[in-house]
N, C-alpha and C. Protein backbone atom coordinates (compact mmCIF):
# COMPACT_ATOMS: atom_id res chain seq x y z
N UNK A 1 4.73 32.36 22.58
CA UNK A 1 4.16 31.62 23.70
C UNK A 1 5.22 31.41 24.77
N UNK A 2 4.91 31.41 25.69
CA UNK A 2 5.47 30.59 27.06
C UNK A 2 6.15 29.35 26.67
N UNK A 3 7.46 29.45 27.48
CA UNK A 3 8.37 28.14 27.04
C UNK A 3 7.83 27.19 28.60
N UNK A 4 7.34 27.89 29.08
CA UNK A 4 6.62 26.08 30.17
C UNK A 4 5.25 25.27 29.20
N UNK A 5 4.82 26.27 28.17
CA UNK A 5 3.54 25.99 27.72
C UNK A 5 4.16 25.02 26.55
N UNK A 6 5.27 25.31 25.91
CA UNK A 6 5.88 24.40 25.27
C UNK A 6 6.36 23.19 25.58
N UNK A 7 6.47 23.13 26.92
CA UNK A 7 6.94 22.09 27.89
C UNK A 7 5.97 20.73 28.04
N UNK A 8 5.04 21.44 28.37
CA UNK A 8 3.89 20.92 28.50
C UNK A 8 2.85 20.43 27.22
N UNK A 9 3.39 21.03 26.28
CA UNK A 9 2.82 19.97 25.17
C UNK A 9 3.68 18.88 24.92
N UNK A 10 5.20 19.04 25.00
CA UNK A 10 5.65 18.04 24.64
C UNK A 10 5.92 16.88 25.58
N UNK A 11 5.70 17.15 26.58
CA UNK A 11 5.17 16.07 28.17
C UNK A 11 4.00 15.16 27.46
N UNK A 12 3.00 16.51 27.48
CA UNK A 12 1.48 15.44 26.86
C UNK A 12 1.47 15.01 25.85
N UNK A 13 2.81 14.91 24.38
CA UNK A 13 3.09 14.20 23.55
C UNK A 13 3.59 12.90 23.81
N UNK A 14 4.62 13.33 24.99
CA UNK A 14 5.03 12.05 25.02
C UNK A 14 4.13 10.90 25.74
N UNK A 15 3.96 11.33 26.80
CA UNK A 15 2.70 10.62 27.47
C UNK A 15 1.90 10.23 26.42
N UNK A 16 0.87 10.71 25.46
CA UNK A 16 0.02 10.02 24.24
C UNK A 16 0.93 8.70 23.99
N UNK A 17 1.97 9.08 23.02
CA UNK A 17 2.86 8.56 22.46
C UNK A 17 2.92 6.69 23.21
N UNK A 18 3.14 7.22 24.80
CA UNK A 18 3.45 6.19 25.31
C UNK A 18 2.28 5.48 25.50
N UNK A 19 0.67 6.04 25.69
CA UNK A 19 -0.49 4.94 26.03
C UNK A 19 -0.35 4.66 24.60
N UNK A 20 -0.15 5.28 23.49
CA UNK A 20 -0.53 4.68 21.98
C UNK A 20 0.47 2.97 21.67
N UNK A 21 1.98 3.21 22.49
CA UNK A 21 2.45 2.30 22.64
C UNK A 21 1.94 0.88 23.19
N UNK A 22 1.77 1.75 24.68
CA UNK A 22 1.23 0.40 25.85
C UNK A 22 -0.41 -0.16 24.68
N UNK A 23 -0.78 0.58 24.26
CA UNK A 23 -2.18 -0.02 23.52
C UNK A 23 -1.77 -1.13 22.85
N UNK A 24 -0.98 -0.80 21.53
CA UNK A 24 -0.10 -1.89 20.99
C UNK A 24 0.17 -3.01 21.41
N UNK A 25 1.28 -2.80 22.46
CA UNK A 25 1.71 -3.81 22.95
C UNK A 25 0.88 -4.47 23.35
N UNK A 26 -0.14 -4.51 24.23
CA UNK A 26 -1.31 -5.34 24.66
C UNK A 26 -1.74 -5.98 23.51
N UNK A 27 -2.34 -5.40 22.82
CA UNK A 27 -2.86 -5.95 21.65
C UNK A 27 -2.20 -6.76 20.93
N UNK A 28 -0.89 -6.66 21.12
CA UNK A 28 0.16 -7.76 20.50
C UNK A 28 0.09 -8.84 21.49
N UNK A 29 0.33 -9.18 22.18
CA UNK A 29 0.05 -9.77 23.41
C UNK A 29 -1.00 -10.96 23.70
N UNK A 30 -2.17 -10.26 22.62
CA UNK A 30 -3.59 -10.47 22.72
C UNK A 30 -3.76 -11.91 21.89
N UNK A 31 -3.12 -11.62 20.39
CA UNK A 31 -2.76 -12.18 19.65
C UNK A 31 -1.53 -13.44 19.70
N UNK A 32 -2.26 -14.39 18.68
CA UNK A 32 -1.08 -15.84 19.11
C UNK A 32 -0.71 -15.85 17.25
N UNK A 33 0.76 -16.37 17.32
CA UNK A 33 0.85 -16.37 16.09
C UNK A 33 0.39 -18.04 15.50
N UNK A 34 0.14 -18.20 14.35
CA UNK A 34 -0.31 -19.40 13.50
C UNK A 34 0.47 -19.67 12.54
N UNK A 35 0.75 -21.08 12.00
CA UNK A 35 1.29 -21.53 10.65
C UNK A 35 0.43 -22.00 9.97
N UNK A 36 1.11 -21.91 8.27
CA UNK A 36 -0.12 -22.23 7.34
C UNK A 36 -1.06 -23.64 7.50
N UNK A 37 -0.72 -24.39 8.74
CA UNK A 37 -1.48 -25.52 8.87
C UNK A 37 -2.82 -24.99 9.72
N UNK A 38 -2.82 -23.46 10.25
CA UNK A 38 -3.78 -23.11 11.39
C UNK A 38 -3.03 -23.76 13.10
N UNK A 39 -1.74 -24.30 12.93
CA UNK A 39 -1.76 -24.39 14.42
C UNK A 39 -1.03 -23.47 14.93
N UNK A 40 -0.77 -23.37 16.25
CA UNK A 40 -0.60 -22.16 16.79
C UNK A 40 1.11 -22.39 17.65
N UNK A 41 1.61 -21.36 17.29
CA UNK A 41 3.16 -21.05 17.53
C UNK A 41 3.58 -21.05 18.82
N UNK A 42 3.99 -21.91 19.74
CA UNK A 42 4.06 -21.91 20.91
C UNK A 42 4.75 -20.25 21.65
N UNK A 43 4.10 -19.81 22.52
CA UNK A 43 4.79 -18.32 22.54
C UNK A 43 6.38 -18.68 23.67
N UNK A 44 6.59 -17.55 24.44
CA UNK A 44 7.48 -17.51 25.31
C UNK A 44 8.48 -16.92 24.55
N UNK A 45 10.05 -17.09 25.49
CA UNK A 45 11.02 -17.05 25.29
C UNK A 45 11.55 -17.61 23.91
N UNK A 46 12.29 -17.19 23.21
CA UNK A 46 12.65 -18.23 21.99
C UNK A 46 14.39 -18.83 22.32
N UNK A 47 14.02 -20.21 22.31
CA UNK A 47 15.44 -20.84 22.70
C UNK A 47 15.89 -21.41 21.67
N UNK A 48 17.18 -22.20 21.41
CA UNK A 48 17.89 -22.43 21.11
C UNK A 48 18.64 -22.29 20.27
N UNK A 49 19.53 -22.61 19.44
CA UNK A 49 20.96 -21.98 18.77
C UNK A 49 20.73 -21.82 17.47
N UNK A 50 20.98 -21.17 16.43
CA UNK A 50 20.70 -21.12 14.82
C UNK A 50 22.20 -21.97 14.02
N UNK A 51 21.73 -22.87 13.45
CA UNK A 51 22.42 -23.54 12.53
C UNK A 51 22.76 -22.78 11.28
N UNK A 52 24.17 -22.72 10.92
CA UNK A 52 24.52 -21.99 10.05
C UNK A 52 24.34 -22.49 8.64
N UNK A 53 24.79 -23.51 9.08
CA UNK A 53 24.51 -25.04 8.01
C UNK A 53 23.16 -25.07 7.49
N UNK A 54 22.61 -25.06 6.37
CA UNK A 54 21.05 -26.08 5.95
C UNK A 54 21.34 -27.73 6.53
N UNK A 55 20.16 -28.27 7.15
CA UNK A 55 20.19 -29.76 7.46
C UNK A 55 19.40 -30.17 5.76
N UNK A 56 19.01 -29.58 5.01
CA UNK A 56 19.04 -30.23 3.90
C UNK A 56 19.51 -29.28 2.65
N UNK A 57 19.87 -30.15 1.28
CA UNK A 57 20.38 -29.12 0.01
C UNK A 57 19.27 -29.22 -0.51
N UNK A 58 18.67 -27.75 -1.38
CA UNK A 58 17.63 -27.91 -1.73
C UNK A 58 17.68 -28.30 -3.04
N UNK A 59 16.56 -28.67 -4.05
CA UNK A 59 17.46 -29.43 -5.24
C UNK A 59 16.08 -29.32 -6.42
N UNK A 60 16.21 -29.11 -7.60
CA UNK A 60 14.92 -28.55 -8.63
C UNK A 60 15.25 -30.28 -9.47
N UNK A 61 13.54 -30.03 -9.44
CA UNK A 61 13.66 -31.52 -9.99
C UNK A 61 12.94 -30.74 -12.15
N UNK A 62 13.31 -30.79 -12.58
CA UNK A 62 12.81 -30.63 -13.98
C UNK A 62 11.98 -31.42 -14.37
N UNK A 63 10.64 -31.13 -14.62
CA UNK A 63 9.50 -31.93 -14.78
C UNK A 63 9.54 -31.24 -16.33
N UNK A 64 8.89 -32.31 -17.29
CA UNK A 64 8.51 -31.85 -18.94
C UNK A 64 7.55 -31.23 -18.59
N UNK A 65 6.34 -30.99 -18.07
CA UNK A 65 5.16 -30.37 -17.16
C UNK A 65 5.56 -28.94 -17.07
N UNK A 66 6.54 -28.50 -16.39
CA UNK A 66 7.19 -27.18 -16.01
C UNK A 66 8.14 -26.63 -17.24
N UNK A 67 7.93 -27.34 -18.75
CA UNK A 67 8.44 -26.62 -19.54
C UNK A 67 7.45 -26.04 -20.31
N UNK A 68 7.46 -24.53 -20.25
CA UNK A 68 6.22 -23.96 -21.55
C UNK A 68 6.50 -24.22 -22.84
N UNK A 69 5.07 -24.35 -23.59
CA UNK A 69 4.89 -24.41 -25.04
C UNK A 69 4.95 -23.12 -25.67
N UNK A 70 5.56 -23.46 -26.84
CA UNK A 70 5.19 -22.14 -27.34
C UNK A 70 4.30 -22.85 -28.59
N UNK A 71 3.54 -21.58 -28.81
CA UNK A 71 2.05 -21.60 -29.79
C UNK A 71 2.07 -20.41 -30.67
N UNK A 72 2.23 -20.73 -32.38
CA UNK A 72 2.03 -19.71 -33.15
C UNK A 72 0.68 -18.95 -32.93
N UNK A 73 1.32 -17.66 -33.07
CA UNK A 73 0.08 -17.07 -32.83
C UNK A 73 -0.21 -16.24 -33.96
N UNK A 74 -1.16 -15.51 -34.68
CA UNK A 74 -1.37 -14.98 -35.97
C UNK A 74 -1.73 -13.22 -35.72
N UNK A 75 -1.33 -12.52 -36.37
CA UNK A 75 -1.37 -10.57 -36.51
C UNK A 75 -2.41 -10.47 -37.14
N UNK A 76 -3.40 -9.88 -36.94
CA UNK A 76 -4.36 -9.35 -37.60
C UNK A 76 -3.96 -8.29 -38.68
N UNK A 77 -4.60 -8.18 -39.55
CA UNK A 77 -4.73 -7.12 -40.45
C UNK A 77 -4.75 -5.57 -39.56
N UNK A 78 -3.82 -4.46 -40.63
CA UNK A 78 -4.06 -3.45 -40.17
C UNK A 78 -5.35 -3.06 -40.17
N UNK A 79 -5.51 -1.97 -39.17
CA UNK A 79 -6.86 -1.03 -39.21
C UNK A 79 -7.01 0.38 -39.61
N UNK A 80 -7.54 0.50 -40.38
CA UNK A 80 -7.68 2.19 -41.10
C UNK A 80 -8.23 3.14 -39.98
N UNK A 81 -7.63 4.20 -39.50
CA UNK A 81 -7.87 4.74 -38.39
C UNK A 81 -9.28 5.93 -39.24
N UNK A 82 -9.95 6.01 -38.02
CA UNK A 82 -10.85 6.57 -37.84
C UNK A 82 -11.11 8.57 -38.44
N UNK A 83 -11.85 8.58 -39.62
CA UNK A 83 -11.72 9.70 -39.70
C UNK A 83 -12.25 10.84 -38.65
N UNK A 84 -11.56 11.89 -39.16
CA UNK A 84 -11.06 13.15 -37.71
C UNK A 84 -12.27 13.79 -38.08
N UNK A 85 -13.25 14.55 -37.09
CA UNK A 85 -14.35 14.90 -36.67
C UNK A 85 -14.05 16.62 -36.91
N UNK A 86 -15.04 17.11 -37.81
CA UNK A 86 -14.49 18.46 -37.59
C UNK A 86 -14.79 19.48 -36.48
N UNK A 87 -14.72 20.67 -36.31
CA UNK A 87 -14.00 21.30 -35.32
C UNK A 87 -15.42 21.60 -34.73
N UNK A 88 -15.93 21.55 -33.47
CA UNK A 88 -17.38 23.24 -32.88
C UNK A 88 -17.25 24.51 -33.37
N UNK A 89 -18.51 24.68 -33.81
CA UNK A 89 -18.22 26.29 -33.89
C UNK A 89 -18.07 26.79 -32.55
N UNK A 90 -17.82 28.27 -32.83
CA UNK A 90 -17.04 28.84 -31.53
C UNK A 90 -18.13 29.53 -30.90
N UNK A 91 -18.53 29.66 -29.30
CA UNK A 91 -19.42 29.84 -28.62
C UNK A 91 -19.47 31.24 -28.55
N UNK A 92 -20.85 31.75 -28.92
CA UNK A 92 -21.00 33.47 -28.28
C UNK A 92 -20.25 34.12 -27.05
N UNK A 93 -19.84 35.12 -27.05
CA UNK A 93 -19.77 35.40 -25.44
C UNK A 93 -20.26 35.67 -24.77
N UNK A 94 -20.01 35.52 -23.49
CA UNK A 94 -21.37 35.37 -22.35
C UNK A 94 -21.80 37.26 -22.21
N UNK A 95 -22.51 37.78 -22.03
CA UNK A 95 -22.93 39.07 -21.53
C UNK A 95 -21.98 39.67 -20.60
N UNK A 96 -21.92 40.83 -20.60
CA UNK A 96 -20.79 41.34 -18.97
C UNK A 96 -22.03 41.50 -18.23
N UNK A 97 -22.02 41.26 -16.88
CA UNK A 97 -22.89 41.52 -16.51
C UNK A 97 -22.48 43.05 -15.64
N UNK A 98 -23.56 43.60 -14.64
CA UNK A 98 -24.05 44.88 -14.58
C UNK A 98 -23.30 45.03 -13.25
N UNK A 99 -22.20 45.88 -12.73
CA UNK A 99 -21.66 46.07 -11.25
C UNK A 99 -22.73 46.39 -10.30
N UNK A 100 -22.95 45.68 -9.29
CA UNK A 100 -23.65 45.91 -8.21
C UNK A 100 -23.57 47.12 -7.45
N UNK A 101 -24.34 47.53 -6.63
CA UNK A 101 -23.82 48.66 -5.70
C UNK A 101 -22.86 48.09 -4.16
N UNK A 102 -23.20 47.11 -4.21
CA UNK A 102 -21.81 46.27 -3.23
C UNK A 102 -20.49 46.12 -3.51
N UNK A 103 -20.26 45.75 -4.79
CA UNK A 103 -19.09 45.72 -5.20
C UNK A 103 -18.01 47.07 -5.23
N UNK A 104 -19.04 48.03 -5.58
CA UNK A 104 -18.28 49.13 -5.75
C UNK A 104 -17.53 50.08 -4.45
């Protein structure tokens, strides 16, 4: 092929490429984000500084509640496996059938 014709697909790739983008983005746009309470995330710019620090230590409280039981549990008896099924007899063979005058 023609190297302008190659040109030109990859123009009209990129172009796709880019409305498939701009689609996106709108659609992101469109959308507000939410927290698990259902209220809604104020948008804009995001300001201010990240604390390196936690403002709190987080801390496990041990509840008797949050310790599992354990419970004997009992094995059943073995099971005698299933006797083995004997074999099909073996199927006739099918006929050859007859060459057409097409085939030949």
């Amino acid at each position: 092929m023609n190297k302008k014709t190659w040109i030109t697909y990859g123009v009209t790739g990129v172009v796709g490429a880019g409305i498939i983008a701009g689609g996106a983005v709108a659609a992101a746009q469109a959308m507000d984000l939410r927290t698990a309470d259902n209220q809604t995330v104020p948008g804009g710019t995001l300001t201010g500084s990240v604390d390196p620090s936690p403002s709190a230590t987080p801390s496990v409280d041990p509840s008797p509640s949050a310790v599992p039981t354990l419970t004997a549990t009992t094995t059943s008896p073995a099971t005698t496996p299933s006797p083995v099924s004997t074999p099909s007899p073996v199927s006739p063979p099918s006929p050859v059938s007859v060459a057409s005058p097409q085939s030949n």
